[in-house]
Protein backbone atom coordinates (compact mmCIF):
# COMPACT_ATOMS: atom_id res chain seq x y z
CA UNK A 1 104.27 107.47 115.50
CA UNK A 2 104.34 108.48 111.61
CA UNK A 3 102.71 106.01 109.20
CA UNK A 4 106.42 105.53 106.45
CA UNK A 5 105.43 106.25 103.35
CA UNK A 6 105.62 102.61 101.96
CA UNK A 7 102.59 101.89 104.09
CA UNK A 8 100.53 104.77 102.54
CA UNK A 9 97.40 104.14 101.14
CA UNK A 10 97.08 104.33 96.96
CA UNK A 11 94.29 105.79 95.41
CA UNK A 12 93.77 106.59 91.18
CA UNK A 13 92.19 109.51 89.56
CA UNK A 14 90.07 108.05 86.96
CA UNK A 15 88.40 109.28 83.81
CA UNK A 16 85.48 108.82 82.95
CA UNK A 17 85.01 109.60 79.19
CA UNK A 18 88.53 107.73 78.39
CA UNK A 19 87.84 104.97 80.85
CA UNK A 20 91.63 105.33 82.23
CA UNK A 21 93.77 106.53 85.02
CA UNK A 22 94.45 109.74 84.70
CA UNK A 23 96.70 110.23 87.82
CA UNK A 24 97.80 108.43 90.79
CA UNK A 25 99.26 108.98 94.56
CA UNK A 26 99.50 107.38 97.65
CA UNK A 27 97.95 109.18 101.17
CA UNK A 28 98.10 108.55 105.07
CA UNK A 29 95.72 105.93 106.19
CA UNK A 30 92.48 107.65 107.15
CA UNK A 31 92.93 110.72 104.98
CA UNK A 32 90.04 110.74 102.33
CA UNK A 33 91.01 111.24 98.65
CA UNK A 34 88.56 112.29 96.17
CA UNK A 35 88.79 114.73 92.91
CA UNK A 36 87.18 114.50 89.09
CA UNK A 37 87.44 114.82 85.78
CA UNK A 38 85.53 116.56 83.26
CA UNK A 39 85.70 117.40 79.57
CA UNK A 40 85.46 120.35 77.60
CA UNK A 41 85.17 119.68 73.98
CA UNK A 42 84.56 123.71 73.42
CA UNK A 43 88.28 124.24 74.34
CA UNK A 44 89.95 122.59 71.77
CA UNK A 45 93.69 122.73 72.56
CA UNK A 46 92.87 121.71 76.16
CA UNK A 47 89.32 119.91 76.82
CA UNK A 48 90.68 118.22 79.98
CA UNK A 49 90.16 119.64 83.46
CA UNK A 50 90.59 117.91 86.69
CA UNK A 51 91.32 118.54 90.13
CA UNK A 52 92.09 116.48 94.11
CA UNK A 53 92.34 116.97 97.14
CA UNK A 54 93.58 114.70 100.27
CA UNK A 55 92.08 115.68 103.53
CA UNK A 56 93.29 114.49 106.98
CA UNK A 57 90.79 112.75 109.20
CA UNK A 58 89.65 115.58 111.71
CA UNK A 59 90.04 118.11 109.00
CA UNK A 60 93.23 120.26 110.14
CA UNK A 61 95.50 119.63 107.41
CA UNK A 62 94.76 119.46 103.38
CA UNK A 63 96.76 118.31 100.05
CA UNK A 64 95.09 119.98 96.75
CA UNK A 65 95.13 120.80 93.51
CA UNK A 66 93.30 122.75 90.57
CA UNK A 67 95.38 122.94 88.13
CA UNK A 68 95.27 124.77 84.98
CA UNK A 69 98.15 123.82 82.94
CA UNK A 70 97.08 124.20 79.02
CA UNK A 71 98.97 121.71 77.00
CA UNK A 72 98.79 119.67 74.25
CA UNK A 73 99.72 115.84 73.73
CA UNK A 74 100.58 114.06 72.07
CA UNK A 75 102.70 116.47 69.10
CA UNK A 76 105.67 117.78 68.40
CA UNK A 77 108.98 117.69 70.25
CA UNK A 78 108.63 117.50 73.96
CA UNK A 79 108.39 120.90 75.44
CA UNK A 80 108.04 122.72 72.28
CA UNK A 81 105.32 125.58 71.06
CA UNK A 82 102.27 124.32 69.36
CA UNK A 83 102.02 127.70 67.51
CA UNK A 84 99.48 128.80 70.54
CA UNK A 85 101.99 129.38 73.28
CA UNK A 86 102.02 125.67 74.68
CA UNK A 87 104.58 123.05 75.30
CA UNK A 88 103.57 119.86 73.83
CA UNK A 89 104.23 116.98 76.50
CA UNK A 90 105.56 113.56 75.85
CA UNK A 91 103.45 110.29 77.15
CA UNK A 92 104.34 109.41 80.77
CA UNK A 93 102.81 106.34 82.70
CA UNK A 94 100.71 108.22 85.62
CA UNK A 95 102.51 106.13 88.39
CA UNK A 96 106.05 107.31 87.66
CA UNK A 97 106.82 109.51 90.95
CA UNK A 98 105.08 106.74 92.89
């Protein structure tokens, strides 16, 4: 029997050097959830860099990410060019597609 989705377990994303959430989702019972956050001041436009993963118990099945979406935020109007070929993005609470 399927675990519904309501009875998922949550789990945050949290960094470090602004003491925050920086994402959220909900997983299977038993799956492990783990991922970081680190900080490149060197890359101006885009210091942040993070990354998760969700792995099933026995080790058959995997959710992940690495994302490398350069953006900058807060700034101009939502989805606009910063002058450096990327969209500035609104504010969004991190639990939104919970």
């Amino acid at each position: 029997m399927k675990t519904p989705p309501a009875d998922w377990v949550g789990w945050t994303l949290d960094d470090p050097h602004l003491g925050m959430p920086l994402l959220a989702l909900r997983h299977p019972p038993g799956w492990t959830a783990q991922g970081a956050v680190t900080w490149v001041p060197e890359h101006a436009e885009s210091p942040e860099h993070h990354w998760w993963q969700v792995t099933h118990p026995d080790g058959t099945a995997m959710a992940q990410t690495w994302p490398r979406f350069d953006f900058t935020w807060p700034g101009g109007p939502a989805g606009q060019p910063n002058g450096q070929d990327r969209p500035y993005l609104p504010p969004d609470a991190p639990d939104r597609l919970l």
